[in-house]
C-alpha atoms as a PDB file:
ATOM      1  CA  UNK A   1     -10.561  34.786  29.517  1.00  0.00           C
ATOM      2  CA  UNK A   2      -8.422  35.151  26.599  1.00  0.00           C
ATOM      3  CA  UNK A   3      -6.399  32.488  24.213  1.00  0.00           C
ATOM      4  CA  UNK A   4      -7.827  28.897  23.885  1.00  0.00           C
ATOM      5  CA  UNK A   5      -7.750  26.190  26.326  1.00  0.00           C
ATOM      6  CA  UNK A   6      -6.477  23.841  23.979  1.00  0.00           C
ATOM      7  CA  UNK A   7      -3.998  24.082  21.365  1.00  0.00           C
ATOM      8  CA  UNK A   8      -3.658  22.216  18.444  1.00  0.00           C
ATOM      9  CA  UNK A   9      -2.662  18.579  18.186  1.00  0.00           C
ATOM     10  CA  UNK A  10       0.763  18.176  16.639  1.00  0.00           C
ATOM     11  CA  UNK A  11       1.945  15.398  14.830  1.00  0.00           C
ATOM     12  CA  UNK A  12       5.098  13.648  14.742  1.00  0.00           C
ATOM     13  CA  UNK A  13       6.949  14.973  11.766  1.00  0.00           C
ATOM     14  CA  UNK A  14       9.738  11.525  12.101  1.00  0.00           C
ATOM     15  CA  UNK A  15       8.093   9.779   8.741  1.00  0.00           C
ATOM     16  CA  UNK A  16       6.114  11.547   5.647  1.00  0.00           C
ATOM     17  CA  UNK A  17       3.736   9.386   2.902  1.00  0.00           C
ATOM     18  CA  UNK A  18       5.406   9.691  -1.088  1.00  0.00           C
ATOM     19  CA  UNK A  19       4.070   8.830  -4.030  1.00  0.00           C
ATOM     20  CA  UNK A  20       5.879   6.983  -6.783  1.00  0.00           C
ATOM     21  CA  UNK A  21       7.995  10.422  -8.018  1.00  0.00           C
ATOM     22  CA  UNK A  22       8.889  10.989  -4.912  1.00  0.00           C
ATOM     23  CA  UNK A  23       6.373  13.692  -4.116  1.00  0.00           C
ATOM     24  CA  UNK A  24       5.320  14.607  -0.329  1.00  0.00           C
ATOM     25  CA  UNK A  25       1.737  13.901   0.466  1.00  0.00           C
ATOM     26  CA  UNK A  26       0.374  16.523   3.079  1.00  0.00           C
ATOM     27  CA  UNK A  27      -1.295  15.320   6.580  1.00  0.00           C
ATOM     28  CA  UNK A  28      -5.289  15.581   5.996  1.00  0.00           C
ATOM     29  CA  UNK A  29      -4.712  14.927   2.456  1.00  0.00           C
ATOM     30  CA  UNK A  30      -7.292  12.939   0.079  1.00  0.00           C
ATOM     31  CA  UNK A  31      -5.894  11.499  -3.092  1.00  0.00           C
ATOM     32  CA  UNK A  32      -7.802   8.932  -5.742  1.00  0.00           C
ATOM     33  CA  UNK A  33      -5.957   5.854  -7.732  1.00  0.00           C
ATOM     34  CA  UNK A  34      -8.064   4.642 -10.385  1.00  0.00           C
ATOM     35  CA  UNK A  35      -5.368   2.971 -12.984  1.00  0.00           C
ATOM     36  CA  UNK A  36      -6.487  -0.885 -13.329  1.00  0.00           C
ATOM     37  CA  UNK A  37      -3.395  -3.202 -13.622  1.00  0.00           C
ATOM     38  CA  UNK A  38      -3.301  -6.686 -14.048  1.00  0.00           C
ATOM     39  CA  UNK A  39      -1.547  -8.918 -11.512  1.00  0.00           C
ATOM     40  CA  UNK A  40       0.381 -12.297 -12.250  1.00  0.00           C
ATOM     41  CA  UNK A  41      -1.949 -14.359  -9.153  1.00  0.00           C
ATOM     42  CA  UNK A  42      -4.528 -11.283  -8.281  1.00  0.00           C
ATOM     43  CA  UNK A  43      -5.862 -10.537 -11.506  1.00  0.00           C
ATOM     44  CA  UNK A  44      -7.294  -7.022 -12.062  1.00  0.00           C
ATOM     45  CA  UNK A  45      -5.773  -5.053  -9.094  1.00  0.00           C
ATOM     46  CA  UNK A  46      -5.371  -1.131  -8.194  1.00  0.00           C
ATOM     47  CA  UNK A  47      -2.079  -0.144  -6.589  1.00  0.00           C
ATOM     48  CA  UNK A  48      -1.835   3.181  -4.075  1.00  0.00           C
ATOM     49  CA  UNK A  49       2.156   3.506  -5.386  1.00  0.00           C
ATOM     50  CA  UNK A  50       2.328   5.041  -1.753  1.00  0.00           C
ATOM     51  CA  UNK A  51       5.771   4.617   0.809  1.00  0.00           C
ATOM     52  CA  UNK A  52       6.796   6.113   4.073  1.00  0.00           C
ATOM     53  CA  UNK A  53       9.920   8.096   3.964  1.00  0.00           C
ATOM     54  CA  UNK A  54      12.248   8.882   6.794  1.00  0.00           C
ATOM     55  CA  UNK A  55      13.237  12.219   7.666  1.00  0.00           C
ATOM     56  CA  UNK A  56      15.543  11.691  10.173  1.00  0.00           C
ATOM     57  CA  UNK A  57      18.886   9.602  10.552  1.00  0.00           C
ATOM     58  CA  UNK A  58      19.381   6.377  12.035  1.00  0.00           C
ATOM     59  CA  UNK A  59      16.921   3.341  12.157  1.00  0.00           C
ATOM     60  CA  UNK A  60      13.456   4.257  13.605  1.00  0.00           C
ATOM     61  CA  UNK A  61      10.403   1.990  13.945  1.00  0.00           C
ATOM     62  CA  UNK A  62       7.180   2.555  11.529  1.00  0.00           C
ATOM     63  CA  UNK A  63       4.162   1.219  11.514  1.00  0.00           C
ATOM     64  CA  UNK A  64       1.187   1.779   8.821  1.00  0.00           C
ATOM     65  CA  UNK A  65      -2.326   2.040  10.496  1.00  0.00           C
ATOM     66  CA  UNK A  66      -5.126   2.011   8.439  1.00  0.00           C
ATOM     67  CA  UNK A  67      -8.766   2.379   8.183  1.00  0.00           C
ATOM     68  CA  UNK A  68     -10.830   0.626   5.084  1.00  0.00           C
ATOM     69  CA  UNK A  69     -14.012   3.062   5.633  1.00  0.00           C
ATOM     70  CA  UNK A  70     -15.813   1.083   2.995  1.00  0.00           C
ATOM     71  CA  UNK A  71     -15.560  -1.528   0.292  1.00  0.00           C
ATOM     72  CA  UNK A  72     -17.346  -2.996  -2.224  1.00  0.00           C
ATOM     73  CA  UNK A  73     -18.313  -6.514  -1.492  1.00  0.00           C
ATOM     74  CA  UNK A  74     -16.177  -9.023  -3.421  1.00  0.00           C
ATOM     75  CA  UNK A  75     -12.989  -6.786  -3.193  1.00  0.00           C
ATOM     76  CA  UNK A  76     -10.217  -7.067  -1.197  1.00  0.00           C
ATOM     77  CA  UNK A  77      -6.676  -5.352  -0.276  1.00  0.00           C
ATOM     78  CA  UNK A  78      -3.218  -6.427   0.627  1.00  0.00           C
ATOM     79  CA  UNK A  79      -0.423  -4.739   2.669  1.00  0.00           C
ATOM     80  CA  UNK A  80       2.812  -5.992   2.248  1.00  0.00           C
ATOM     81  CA  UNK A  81       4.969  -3.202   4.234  1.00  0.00           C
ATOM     82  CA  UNK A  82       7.686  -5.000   4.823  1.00  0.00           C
ATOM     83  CA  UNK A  83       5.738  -8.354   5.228  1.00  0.00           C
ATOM     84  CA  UNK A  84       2.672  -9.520   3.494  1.00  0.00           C
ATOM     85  CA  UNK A  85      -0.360  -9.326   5.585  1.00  0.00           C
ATOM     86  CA  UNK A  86      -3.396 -11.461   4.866  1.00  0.00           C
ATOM     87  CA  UNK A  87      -6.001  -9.886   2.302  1.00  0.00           C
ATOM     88  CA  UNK A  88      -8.867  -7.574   4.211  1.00  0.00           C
ATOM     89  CA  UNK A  89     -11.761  -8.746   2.601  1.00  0.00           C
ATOM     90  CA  UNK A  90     -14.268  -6.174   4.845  1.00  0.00           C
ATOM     91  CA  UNK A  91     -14.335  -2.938   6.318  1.00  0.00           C
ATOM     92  CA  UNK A  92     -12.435  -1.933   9.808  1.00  0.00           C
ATOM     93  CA  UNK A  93      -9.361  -1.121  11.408  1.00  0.00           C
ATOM     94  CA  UNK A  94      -6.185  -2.665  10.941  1.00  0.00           C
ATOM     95  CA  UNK A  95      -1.997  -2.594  11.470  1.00  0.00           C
ATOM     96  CA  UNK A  96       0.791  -3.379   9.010  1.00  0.00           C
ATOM     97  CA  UNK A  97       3.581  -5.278   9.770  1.00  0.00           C
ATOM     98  CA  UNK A  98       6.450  -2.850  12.263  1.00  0.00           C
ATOM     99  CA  UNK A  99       9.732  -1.704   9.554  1.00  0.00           C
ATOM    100  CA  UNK A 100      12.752  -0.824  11.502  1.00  0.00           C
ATOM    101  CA  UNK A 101      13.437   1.866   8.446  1.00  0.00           C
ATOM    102  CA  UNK A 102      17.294   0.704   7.642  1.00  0.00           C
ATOM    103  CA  UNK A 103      16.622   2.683   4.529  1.00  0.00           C
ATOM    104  CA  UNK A 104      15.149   6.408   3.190  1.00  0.00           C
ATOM    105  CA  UNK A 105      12.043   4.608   2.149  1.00  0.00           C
ATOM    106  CA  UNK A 106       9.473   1.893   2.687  1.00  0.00           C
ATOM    107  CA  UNK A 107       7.244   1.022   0.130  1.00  0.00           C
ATOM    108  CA  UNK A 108       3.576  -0.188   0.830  1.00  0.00           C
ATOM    109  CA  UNK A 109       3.215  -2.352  -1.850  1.00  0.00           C
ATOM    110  CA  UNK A 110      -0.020  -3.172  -1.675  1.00  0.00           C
ATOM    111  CA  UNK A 111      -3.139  -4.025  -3.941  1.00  0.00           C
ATOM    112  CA  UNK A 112      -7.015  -3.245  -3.969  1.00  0.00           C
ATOM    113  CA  UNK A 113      -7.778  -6.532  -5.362  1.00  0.00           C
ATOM    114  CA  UNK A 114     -11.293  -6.226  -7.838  1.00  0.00           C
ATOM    115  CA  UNK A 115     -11.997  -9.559  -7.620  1.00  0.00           C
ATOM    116  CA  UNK A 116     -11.687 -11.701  -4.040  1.00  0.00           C
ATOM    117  CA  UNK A 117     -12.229 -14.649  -6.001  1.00  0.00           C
ATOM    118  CA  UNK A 118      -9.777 -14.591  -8.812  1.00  0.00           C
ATOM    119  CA  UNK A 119      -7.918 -18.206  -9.590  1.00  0.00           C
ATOM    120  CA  UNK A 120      -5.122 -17.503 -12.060  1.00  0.00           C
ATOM    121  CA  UNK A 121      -4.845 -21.466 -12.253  1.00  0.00           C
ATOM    122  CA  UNK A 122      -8.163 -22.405 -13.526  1.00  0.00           C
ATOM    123  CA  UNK A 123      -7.955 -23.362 -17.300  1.00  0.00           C
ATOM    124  CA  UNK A 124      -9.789 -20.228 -18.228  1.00  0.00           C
ATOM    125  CA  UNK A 125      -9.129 -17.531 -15.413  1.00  0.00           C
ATOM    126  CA  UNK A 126     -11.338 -14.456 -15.998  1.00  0.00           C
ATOM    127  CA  UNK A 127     -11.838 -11.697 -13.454  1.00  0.00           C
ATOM    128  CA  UNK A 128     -15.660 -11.163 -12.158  1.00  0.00           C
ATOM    129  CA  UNK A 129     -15.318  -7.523 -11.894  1.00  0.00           C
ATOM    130  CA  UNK A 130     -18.119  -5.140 -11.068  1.00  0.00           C
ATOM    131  CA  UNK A 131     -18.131  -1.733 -12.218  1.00  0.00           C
ATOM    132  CA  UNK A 132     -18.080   1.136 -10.123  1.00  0.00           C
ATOM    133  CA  UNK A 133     -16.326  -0.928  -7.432  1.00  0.00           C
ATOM    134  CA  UNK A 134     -15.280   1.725  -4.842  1.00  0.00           C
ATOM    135  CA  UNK A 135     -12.818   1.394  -1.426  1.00  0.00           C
ATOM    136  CA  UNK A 136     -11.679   4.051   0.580  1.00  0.00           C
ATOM    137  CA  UNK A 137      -8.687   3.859   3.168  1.00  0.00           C
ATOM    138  CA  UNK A 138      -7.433   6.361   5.755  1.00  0.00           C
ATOM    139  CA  UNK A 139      -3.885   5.393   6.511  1.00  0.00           C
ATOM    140  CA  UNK A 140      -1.715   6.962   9.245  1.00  0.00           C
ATOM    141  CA  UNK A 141       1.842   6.577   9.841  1.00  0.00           C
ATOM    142  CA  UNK A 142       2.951   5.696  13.689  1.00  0.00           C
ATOM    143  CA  UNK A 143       6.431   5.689  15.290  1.00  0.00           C
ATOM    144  CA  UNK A 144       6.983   3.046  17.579  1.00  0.00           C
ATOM    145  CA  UNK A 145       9.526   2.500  20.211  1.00  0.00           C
ATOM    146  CA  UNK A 146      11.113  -0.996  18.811  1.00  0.00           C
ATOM    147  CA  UNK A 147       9.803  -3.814  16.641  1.00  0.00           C
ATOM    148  CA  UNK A 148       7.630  -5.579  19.394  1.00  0.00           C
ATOM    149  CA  UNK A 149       5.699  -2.659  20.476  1.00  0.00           C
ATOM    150  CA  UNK A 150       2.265  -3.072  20.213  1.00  0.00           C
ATOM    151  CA  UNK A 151       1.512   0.731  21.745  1.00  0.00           C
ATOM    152  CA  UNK A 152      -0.523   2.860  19.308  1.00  0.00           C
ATOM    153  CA  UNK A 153       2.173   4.297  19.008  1.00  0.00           C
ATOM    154  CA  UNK A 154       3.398   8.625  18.283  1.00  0.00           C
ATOM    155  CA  UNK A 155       1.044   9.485  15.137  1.00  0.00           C
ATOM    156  CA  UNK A 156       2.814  11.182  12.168  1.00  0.00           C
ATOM    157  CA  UNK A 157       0.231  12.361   8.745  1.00  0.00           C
ATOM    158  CA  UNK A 158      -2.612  10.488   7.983  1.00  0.00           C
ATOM    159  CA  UNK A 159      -3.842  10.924   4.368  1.00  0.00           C
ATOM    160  CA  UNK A 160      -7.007   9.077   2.821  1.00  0.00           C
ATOM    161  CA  UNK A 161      -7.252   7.170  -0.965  1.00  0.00           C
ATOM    162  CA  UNK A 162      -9.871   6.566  -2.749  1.00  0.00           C
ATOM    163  CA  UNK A 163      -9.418   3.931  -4.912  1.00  0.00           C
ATOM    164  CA  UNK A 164     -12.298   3.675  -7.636  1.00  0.00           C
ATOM    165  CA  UNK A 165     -12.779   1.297 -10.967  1.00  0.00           C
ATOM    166  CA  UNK A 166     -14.089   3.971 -13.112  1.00  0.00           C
ATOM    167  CA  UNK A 167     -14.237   1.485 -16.073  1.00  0.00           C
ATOM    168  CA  UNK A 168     -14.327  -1.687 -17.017  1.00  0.00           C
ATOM    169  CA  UNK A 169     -13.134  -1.349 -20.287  1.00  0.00           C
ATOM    170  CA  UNK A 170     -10.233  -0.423 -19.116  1.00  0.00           C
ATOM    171  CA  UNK A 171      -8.303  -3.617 -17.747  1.00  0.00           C
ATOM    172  CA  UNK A 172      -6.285  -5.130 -20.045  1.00  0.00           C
ATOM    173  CA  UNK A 173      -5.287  -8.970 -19.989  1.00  0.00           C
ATOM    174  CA  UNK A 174      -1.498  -8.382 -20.006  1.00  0.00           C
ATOM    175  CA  UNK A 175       0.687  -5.896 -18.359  1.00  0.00           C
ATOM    176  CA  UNK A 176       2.060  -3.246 -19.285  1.00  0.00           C
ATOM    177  CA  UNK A 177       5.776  -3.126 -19.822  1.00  0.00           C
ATOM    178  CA  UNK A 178       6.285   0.712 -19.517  1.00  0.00           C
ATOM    179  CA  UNK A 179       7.568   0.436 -16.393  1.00  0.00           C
ATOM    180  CA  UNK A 180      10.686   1.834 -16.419  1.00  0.00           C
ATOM    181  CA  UNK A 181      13.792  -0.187 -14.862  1.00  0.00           C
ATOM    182  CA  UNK A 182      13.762  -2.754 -11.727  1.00  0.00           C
ATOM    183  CA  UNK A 183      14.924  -0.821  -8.650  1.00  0.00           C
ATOM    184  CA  UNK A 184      14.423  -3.922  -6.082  1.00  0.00           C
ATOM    185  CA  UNK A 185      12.915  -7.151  -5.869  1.00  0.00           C
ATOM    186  CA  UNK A 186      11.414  -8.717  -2.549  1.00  0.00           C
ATOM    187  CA  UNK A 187      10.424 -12.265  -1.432  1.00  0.00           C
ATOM    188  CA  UNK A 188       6.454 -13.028  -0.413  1.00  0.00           C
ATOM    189  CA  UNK A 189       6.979 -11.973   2.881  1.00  0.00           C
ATOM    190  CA  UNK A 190       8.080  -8.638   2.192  1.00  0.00           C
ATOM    191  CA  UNK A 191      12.213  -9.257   2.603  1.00  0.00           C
ATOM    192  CA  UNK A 192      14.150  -7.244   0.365  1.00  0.00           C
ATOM    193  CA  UNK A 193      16.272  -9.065  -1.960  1.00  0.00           C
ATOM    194  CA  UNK A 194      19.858  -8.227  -3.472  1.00  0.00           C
ATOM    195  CA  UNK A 195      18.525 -10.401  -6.618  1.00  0.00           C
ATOM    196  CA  UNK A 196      15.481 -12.529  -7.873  1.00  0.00           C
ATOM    197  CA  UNK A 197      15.104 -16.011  -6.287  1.00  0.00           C
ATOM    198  CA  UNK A 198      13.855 -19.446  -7.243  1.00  0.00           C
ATOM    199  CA  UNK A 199       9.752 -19.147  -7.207  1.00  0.00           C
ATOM    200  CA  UNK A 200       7.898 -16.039  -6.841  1.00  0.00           C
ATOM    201  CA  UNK A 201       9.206 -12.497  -6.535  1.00  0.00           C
ATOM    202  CA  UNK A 202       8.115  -9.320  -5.937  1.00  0.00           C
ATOM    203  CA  UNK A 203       9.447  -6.660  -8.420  1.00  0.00           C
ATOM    204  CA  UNK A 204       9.323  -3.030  -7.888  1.00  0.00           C
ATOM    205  CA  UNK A 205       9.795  -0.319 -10.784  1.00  0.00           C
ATOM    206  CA  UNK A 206      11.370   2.955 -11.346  1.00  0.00           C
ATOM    207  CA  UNK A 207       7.518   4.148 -11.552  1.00  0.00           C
ATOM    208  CA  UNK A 208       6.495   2.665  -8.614  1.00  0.00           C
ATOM    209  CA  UNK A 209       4.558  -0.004  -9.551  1.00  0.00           C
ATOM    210  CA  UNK A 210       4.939  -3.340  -8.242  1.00  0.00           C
ATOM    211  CA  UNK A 211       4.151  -7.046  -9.633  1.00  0.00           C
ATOM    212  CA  UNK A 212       4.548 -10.300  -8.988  1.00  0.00           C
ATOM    213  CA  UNK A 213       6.729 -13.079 -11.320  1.00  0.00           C
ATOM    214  CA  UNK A 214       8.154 -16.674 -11.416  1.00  0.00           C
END
């Protein structure tokens, strides 16, 4: 008998993972964040700087998949694709909110948060972080039919981070302002904004980075 009797799986080629410049992260890929930042109401936090890009036109539905593999205890991470989701403070399997793609892009904006137990309202707020804090995510892209399907939907890549606090040293109590300029601003739940409300906002840079600001 000759040839195989099964060919290779395919995947859907409709959405592709980008970093912050822009750049095309390959299916199977395995990339590591380690740059501590420090968040307005998280405290220390580790951003992926990770969105799903369309490649064809028209509005499409996308949904982010993902798979914390493990994570140090007293950690946590936040999705907000599109909408927030609540903080995942263990290992497993989870879905992001469904984006209907209107635009090229979709950011993730999302946080490994080093310390579960941050308050940013206590009269001395200091981060319990533990060095060498690891978490490692597996995240796959899924096109769905519309906004209320709840299919597993057509895969498209799936890439892996590892997101590592290398050192301690390293976080600093304010944050940086090299950011370069504002190129949107969103509300809690993940709505894009055409300008900064009353309250909290969510402001995304030119770099990629996101925070969060009265």
């Amino acid at each position: 008998m000759t040839g195989s009797l099964f060919a290779n799986a395919q995947i859907d080629n409709t959405f592709s993972f980008i970093d912050a410049e822009g750049n095309v992260i390959e299916d199977g890929t395995t990339i590591k964040r380690t740059n501590i930042e420090n968040d307005t109401f998280y405290g220390p936090v580790i951003h992926s700087g990770l969105s799903v890009k369309k490649n064809v036109e028209g509005s499409v539905y996308a949904r982010v998949d993902y798979t914390i593999k493990e994570m140090t205890e007293g950690t946590a991470y936040q999705i907000c694709f599109v909408n927030c989701k609540s903080p995942n403070l263990e290992a497993g399997s989870y879905t992001s909110a469904v984006s209907p793609m209107m635009g090229d892009t979709e950011p993730f904006m999302d946080e490994w948060i080093l310390d579960a137990n941050y308050n940013p309202f206590g009269d001395n707020p200091v981060a319990n972080v533990k060095p060498g804090s690891l978490m490692t995510i597996t995240y796959t892209v899924k096109k769905l039919a519309d906004a209320n399907d709840t299919s597993d939907g057509i895969a498209g890549p799936s890439i892996t981070v590892e997101f590592t606090n290398e050192d301690v040293t390293s976080i600093s109590g304010t944050v940086s302002e090299d950011n370069g300029s504002i190129v949107a601003y969103y509300s809690l739940d993940g709505r894009k904004l055409t300008a900064p409300k009353k309250g909290v906002n969510i402001i995304k840079y030119a770099n990629g980075k996101t925070e969060k600001k009265l």
